[in-house]
N, C-alpha and C. Protein backbone atom coordinates (compact mmCIF):
# COMPACT_ATOMS: atom_id res chain seq x y z
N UNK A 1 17.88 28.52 13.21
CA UNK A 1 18.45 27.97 14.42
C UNK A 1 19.90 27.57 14.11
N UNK A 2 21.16 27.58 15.23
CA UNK A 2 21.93 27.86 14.19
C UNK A 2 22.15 25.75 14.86
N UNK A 3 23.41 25.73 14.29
CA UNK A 3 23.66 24.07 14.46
C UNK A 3 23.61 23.38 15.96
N UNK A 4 24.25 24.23 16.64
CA UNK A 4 24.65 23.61 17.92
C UNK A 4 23.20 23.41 19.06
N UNK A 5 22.58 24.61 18.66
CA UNK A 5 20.82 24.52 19.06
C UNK A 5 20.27 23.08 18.52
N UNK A 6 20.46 23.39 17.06
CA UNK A 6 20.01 21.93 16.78
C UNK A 6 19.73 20.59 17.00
N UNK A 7 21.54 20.60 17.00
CA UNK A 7 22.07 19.41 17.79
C UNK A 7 21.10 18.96 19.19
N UNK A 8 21.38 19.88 19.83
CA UNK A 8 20.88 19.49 21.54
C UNK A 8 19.47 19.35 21.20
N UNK A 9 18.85 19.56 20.15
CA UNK A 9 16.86 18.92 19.91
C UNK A 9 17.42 17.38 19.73
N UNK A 10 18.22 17.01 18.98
CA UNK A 10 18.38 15.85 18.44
C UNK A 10 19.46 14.77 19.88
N UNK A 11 19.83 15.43 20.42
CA UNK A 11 20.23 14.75 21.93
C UNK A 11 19.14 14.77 22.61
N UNK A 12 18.26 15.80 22.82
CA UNK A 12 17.02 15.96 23.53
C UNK A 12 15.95 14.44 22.77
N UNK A 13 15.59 14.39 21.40
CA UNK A 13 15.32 13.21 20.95
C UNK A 13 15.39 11.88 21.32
N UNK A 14 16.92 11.76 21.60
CA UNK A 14 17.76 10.49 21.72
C UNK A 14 17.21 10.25 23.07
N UNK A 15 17.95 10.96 24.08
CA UNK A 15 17.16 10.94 25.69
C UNK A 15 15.57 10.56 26.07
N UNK A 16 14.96 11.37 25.26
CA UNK A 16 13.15 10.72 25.77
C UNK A 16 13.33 9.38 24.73
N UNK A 17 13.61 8.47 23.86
CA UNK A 17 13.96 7.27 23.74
C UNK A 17 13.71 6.45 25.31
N UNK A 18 13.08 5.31 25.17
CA UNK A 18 13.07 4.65 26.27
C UNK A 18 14.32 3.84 26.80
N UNK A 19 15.03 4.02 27.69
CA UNK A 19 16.45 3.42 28.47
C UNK A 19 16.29 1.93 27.47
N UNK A 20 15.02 1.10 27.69
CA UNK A 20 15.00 -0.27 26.89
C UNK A 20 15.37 -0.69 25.86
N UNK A 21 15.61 0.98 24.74
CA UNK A 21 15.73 0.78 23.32
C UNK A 21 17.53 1.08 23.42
N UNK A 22 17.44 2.48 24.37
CA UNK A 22 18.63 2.50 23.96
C UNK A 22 19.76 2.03 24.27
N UNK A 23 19.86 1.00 25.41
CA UNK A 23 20.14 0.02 25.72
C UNK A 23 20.71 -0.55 25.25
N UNK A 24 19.96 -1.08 24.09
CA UNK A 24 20.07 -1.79 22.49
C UNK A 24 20.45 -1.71 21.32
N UNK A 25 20.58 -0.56 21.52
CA UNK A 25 20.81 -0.11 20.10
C UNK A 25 22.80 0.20 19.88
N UNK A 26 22.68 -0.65 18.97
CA UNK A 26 24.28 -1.34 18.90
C UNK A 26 25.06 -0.99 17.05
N UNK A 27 25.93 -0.27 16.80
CA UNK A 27 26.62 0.15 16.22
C UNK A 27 25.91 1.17 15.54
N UNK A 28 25.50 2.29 16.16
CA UNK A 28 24.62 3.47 14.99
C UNK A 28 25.45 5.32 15.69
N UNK A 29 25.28 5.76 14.76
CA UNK A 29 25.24 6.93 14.70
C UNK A 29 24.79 7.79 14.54
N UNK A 30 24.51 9.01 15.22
CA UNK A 30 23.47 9.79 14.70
C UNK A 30 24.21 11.58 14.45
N UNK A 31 24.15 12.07 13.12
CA UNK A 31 24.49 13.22 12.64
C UNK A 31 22.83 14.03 12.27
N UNK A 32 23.86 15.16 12.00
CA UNK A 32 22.92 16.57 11.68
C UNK A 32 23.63 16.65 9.98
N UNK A 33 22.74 17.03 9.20
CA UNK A 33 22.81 17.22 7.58
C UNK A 33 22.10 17.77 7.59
N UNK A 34 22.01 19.29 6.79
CA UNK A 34 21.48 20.66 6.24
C UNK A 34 20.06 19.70 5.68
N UNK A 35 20.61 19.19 4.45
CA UNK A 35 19.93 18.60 3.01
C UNK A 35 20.58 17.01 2.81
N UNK A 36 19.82 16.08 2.30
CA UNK A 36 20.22 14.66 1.82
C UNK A 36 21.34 15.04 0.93
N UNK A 37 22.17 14.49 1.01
CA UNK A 37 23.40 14.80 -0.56
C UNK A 37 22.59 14.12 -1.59
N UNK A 38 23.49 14.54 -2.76
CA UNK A 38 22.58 14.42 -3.92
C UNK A 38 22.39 12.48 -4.14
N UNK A 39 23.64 11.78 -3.34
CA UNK A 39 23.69 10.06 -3.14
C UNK A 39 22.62 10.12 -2.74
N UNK A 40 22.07 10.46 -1.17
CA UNK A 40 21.05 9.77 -0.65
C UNK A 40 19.74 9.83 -1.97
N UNK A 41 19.71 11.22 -2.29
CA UNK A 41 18.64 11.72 -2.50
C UNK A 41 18.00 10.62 -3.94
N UNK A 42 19.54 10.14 -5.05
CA UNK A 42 19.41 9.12 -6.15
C UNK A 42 19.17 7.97 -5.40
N UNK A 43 19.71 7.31 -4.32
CA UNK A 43 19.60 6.66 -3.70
C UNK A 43 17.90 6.46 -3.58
N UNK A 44 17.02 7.12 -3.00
CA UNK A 44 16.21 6.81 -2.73
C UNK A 44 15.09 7.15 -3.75
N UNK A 45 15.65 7.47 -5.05
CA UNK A 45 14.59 7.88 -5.85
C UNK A 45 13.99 9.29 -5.77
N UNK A 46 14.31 10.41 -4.75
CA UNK A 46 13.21 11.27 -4.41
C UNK A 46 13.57 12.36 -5.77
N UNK A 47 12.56 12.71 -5.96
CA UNK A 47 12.32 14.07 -6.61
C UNK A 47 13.24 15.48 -6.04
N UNK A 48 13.21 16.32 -7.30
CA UNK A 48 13.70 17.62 -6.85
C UNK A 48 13.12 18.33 -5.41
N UNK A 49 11.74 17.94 -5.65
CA UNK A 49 10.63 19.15 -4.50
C UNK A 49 10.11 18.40 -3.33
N UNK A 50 10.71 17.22 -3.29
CA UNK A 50 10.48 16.08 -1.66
C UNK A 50 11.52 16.99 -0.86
N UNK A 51 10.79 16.66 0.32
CA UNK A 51 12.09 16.83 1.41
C UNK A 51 12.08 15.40 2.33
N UNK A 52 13.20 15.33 2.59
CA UNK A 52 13.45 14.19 3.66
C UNK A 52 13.66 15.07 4.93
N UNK A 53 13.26 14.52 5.91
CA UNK A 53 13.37 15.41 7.19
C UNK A 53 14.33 14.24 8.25
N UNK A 54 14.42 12.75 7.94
CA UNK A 54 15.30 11.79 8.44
C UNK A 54 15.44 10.60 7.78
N UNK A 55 17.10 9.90 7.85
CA UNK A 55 17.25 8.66 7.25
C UNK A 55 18.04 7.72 7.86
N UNK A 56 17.77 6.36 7.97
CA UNK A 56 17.97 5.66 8.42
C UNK A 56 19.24 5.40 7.01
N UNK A 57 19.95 4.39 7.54
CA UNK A 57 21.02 3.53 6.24
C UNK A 57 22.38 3.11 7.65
N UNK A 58 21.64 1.67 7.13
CA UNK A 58 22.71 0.61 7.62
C UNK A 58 22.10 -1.11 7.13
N UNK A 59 21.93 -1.77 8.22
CA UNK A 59 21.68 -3.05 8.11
C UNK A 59 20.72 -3.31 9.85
N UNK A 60 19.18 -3.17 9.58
CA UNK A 60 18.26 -3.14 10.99
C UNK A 60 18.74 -4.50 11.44
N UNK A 61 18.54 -4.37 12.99
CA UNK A 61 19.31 -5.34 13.84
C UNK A 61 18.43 -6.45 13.25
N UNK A 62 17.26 -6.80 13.39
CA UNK A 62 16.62 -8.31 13.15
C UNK A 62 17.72 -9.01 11.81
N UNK A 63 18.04 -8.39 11.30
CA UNK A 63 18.87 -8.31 9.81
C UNK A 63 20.18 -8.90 10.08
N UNK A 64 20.90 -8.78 11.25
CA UNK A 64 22.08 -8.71 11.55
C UNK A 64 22.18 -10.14 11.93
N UNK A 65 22.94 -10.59 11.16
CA UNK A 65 23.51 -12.38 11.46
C UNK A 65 24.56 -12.56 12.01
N UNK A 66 25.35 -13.97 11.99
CA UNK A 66 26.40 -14.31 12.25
C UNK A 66 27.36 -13.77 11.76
N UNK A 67 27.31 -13.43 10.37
CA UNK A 67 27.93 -12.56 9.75
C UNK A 67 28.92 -11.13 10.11
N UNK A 68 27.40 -10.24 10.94
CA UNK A 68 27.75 -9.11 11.00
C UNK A 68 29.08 -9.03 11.82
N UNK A 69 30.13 -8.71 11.65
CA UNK A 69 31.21 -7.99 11.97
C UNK A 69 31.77 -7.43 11.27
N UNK A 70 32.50 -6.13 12.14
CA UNK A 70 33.44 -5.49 11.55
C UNK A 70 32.79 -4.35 10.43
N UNK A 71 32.10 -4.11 10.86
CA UNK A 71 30.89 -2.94 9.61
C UNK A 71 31.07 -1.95 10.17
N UNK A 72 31.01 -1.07 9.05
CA UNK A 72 31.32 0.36 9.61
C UNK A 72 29.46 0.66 10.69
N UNK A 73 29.42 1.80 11.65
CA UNK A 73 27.99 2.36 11.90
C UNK A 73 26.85 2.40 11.33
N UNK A 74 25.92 1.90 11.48
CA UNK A 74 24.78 2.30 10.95
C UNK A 74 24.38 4.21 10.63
N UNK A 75 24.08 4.42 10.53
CA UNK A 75 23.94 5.62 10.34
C UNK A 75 22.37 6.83 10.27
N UNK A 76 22.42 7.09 11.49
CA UNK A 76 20.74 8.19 11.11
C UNK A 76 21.10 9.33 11.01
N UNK A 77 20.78 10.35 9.77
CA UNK A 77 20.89 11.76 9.97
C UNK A 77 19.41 12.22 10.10
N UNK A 78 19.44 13.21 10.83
CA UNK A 78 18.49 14.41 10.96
C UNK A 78 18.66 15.63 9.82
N UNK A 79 18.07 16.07 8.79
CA UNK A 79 18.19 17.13 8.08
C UNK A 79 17.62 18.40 8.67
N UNK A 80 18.23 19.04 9.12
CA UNK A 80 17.95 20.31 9.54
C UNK A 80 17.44 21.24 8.77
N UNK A 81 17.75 21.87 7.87
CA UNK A 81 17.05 22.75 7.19
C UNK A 81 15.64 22.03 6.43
N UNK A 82 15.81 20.67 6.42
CA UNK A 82 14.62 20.05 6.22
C UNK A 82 13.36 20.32 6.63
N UNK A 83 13.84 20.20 8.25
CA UNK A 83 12.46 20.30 9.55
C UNK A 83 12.37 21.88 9.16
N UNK A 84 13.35 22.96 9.32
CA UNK A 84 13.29 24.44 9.25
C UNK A 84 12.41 25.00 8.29
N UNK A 85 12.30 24.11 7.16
CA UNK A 85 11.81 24.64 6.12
C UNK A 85 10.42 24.33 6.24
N UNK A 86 9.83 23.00 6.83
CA UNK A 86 8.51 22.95 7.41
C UNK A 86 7.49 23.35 8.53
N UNK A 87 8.78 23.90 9.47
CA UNK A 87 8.38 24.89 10.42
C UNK A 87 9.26 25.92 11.07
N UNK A 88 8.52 26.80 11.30
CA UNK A 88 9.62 28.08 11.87
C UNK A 88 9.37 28.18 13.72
N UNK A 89 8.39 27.77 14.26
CA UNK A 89 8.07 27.59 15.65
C UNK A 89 9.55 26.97 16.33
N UNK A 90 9.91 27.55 17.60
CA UNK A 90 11.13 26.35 17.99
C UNK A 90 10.50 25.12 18.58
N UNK A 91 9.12 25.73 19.23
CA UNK A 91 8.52 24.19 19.50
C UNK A 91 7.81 23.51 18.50
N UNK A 92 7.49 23.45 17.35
CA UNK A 92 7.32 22.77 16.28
C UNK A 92 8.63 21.79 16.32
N UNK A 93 9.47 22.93 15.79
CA UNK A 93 10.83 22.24 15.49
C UNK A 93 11.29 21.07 16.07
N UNK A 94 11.05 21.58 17.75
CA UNK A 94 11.64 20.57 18.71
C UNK A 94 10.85 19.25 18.58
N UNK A 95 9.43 19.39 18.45
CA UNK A 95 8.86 18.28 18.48
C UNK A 95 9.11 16.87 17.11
N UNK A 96 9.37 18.14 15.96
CA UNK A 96 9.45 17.34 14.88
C UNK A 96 10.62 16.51 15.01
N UNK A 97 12.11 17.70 15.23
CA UNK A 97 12.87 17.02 15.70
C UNK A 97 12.62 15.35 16.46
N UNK A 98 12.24 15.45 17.63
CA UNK A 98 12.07 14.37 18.22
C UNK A 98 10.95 13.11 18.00
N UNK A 99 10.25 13.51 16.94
CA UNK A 99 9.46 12.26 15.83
C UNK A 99 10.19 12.09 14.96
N UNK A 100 11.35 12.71 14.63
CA UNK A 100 12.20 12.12 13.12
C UNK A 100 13.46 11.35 13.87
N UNK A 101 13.65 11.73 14.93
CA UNK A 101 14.66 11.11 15.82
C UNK A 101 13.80 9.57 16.03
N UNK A 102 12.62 9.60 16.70
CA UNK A 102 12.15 8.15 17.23
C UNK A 102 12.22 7.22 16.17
N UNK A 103 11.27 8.11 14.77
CA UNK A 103 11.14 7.15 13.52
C UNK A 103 12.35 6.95 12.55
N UNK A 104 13.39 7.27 12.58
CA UNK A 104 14.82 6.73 12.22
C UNK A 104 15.18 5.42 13.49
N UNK A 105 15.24 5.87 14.69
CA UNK A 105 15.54 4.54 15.58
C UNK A 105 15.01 3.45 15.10
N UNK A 106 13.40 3.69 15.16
CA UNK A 106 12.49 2.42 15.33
C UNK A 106 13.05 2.31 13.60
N UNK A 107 13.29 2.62 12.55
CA UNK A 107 13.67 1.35 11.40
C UNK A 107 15.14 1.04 11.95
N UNK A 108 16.08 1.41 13.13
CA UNK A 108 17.22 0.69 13.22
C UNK A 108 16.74 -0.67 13.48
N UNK A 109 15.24 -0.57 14.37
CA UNK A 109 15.04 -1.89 15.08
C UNK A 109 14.64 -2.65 14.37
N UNK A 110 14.24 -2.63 12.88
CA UNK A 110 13.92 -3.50 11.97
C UNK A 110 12.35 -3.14 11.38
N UNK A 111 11.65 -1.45 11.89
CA UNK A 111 10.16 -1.32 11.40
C UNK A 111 10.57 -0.98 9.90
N UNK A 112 9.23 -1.08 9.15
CA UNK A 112 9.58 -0.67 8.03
C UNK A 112 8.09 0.64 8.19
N UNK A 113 8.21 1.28 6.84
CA UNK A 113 7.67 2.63 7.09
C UNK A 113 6.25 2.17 7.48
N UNK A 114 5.45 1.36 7.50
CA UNK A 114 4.25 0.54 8.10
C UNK A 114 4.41 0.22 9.05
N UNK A 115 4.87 -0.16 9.61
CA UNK A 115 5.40 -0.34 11.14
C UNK A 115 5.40 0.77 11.85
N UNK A 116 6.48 1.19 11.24
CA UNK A 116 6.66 3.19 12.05
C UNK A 116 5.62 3.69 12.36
N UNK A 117 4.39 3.65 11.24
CA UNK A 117 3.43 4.33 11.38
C UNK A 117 2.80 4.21 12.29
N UNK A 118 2.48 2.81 12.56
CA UNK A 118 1.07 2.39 13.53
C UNK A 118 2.29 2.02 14.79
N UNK A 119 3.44 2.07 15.21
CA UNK A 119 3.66 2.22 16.24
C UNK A 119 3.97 3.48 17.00
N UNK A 120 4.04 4.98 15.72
CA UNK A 120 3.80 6.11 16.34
C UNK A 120 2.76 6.60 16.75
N UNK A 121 1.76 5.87 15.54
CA UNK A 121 0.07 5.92 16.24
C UNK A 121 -0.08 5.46 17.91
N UNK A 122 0.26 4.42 17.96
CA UNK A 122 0.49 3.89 19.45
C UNK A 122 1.32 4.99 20.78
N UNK A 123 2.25 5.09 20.42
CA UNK A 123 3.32 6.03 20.92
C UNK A 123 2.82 7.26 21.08
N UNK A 124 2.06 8.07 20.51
CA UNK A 124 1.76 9.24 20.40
C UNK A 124 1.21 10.19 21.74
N UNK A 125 0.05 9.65 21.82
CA UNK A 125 -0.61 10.25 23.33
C UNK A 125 1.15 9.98 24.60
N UNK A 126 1.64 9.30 24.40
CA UNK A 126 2.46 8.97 25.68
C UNK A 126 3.79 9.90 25.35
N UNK A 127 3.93 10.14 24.01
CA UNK A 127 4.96 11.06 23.76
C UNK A 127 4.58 12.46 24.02
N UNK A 128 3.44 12.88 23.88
CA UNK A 128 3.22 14.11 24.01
C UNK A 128 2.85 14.77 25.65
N UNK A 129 2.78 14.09 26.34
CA UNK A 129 3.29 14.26 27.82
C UNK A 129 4.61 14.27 27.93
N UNK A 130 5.77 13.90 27.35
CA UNK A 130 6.97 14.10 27.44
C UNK A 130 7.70 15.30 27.16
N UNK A 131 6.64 16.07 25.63
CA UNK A 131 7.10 17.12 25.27
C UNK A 131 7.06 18.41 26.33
């Protein structure tokens, strides 16, 4: 798929987001990355043969004090050749796309990967009428 296809899964993502979240959601960014650079990848400990398919890296809002000003974006990428490499379907893709999109948001909001889980468990039946 080439990038610009991409992209628009990962706007398509952002959009089924509920108006409530995104509303809220205050200094983040969201890019497309092939592969983690080799930072993230030391960064997080992973092995040669993991793939990351999305990453969160900033400071989750519950987190954010009096303090916070003047910080650069939070930051979520989507790895593309990530998802590609786990599926070749465009509707696979799209869908994965838009579960790696929700579960990068929801740790902006402060879930941690336990959280994510059992609130995509929750989320699930209601997302898949969307698709």
């Amino acid at each position: 798929m080439d990038r610009k296809s991409f992209e628009q899964l990962v706007t398509g993502g952002v959009d089924a987001i509920p108006g409530k979240f995104l509303q809220k959601m205050k200094n983040v960014r969201i890019v497309v990355e092939d592969y983690p650079s080799p930072e993230q990848r030391e960064k997080l400990k992973l092995r040669g043969d993991t793939l990351l398919l999305g990453l969160y890296e900033g400071v989750p809002q519950p987190a954010r004090g009096w303090g916070y000003t003047m910080v650069l974006p939070d930051k979520i990428t989507i790895f593309q050749q990530s998802i590609e490499q786990l599926f070749s379907n465009p509707a696979d893709i799209k869908k994965q796309v838009k579960e790696t999109v929700w579960h990068e948001i929801a740790h902006h909001f402060g879930l941690n990967e336990k959280g994510v889980q059992e609130a995509t468990k929750r989320q699930r039946p209601e997302a898949e009428k969307k698709l």
